[in-house]
C-alpha atoms as a PDB file:
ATOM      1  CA  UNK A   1     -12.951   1.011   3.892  1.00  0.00           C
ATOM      2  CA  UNK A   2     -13.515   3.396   6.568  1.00  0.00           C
ATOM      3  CA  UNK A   3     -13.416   0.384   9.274  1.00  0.00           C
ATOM      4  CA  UNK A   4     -10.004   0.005   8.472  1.00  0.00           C
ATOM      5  CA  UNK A   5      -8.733   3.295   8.472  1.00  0.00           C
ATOM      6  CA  UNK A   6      -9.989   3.091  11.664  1.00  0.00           C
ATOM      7  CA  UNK A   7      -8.139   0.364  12.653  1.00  0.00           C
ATOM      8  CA  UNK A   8      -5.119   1.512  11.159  1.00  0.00           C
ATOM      9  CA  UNK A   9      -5.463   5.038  12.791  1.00  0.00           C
ATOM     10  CA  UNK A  10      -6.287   3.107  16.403  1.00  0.00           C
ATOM     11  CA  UNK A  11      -3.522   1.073  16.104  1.00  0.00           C
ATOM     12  CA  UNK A  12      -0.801   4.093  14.677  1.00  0.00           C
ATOM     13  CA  UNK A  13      -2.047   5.769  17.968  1.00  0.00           C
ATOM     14  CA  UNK A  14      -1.925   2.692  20.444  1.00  0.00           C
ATOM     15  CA  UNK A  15      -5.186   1.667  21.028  1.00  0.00           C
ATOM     16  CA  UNK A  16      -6.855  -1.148  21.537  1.00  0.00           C
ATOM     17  CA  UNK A  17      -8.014  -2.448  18.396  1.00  0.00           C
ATOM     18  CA  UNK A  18     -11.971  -3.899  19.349  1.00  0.00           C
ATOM     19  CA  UNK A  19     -15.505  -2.360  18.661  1.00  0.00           C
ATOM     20  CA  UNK A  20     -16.178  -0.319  21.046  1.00  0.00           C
ATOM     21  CA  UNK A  21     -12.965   1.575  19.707  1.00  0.00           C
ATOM     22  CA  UNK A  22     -13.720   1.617  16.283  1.00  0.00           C
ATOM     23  CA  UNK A  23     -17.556   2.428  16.467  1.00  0.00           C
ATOM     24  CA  UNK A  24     -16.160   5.788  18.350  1.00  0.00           C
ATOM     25  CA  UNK A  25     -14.065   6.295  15.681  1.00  0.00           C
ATOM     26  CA  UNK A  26     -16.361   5.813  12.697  1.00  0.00           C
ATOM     27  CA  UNK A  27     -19.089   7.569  14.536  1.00  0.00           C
ATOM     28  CA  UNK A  28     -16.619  10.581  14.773  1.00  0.00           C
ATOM     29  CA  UNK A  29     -15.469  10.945  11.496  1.00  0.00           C
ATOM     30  CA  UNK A  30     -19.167  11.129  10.654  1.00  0.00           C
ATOM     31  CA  UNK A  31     -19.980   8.054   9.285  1.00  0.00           C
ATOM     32  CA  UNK A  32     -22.955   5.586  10.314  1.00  0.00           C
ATOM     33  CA  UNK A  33     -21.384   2.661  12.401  1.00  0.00           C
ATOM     34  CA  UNK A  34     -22.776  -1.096  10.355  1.00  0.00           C
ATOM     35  CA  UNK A  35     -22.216  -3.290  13.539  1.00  0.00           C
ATOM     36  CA  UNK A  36     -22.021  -6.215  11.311  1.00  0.00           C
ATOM     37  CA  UNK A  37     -18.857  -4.864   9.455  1.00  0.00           C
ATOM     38  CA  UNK A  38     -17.560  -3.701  12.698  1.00  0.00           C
ATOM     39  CA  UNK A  39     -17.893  -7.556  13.928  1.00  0.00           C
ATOM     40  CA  UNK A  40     -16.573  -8.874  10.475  1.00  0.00           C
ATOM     41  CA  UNK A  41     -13.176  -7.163  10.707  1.00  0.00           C
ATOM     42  CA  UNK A  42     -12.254  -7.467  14.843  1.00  0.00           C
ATOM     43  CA  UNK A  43     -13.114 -11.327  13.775  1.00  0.00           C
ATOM     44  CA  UNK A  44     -10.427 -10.943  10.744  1.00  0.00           C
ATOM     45  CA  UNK A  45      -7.876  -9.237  13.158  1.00  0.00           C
ATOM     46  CA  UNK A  46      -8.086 -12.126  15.530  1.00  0.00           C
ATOM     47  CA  UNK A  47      -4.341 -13.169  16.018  1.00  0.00           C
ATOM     48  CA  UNK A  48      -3.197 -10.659  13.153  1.00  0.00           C
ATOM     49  CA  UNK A  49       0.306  -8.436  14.009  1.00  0.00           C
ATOM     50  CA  UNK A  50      -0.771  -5.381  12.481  1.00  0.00           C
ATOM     51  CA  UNK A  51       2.814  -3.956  12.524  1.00  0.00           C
ATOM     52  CA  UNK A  52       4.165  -6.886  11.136  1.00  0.00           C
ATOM     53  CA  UNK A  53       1.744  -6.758   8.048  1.00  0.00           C
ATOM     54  CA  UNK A  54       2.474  -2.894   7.629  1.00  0.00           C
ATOM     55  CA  UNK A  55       5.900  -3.884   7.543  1.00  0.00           C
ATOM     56  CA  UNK A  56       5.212  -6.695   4.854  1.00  0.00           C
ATOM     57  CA  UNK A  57       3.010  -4.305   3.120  1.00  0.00           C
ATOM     58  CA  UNK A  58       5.957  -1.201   2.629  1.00  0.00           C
ATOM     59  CA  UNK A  59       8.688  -3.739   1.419  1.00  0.00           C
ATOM     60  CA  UNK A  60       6.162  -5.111  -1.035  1.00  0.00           C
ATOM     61  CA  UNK A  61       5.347  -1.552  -2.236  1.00  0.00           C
ATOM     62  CA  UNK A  62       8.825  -0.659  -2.573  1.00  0.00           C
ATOM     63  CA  UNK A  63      10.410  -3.686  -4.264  1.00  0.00           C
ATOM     64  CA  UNK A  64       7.828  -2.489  -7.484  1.00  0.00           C
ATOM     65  CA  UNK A  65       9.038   1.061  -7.209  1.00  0.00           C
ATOM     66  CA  UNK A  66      13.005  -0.067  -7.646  1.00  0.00           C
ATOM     67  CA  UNK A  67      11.929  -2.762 -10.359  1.00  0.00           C
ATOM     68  CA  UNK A  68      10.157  -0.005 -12.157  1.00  0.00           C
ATOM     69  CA  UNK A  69      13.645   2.666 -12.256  1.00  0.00           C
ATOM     70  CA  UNK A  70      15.400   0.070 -13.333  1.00  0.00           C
ATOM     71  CA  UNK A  71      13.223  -0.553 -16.310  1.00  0.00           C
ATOM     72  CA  UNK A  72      13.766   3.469 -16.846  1.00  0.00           C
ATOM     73  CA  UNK A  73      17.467   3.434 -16.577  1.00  0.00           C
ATOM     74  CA  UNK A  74      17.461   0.073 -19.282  1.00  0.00           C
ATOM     75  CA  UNK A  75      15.672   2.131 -21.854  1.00  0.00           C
ATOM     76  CA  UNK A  76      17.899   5.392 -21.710  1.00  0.00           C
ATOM     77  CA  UNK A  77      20.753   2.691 -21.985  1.00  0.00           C
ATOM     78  CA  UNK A  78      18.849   1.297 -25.657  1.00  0.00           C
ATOM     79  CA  UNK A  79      18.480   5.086 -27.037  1.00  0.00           C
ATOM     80  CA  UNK A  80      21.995   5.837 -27.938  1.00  0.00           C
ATOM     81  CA  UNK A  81      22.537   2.386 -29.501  1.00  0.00           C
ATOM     82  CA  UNK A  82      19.175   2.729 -31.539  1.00  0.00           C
ATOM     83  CA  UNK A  83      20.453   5.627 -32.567  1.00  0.00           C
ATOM     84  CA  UNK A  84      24.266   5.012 -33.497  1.00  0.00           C
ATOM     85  CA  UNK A  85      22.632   1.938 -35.643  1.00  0.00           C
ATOM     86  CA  UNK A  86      20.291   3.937 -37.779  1.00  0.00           C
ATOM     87  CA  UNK A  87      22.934   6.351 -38.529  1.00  0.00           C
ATOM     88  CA  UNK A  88      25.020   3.466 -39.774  1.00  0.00           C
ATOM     89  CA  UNK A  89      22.537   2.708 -41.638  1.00  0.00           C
ATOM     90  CA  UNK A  90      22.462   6.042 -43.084  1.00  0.00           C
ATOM     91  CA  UNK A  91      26.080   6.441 -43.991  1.00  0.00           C
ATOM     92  CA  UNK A  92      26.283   2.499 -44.996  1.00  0.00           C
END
């Protein structure tokens, strides 16, 4: 996981994006560099827009997040009705 933060946090700051780059940065934050993951995801980000995937990946998080308060504002809707019907049931 750490290779990718890495890539993310070369790419947020402008950088290249190869190993050399991301074996500084892993190696700074502390952790040991595995040249065979570092390999593994520059071959992945061959040809991949990273800002167009962050993009993609903020709508998709926030089309959930809109779904989800409607879903809130639906059941506050059902409570009074729930509750006008039992009291007619009361009252008869």
């Amino acid at each position: 996981m750490e290779y990718i933060y890495a890539a993310l946090l070369l790419h947020k700051l402008g950088q290249k994006v190869d190993e050399d780059n991301l074996k500084k940065v892993v190696s700074a934050a502390g952790a040991k560099v595995d040249e065979a993951k570092i390999k593994t995801l520059i071959a992945a980000l061959n040809g991949v827009d990273i800002a167009a995937e962050l993009a993609n990946a903020s709508i998709a998080v926030a089309v959930p997040a809109a779904t989800e308060a409607k879903k809130e504002e639906k059941k506050e809707e059902e409570k009074p009705s729930e509750s006008a019907a039992g009291l007619s049931a009361l009252f008869g």
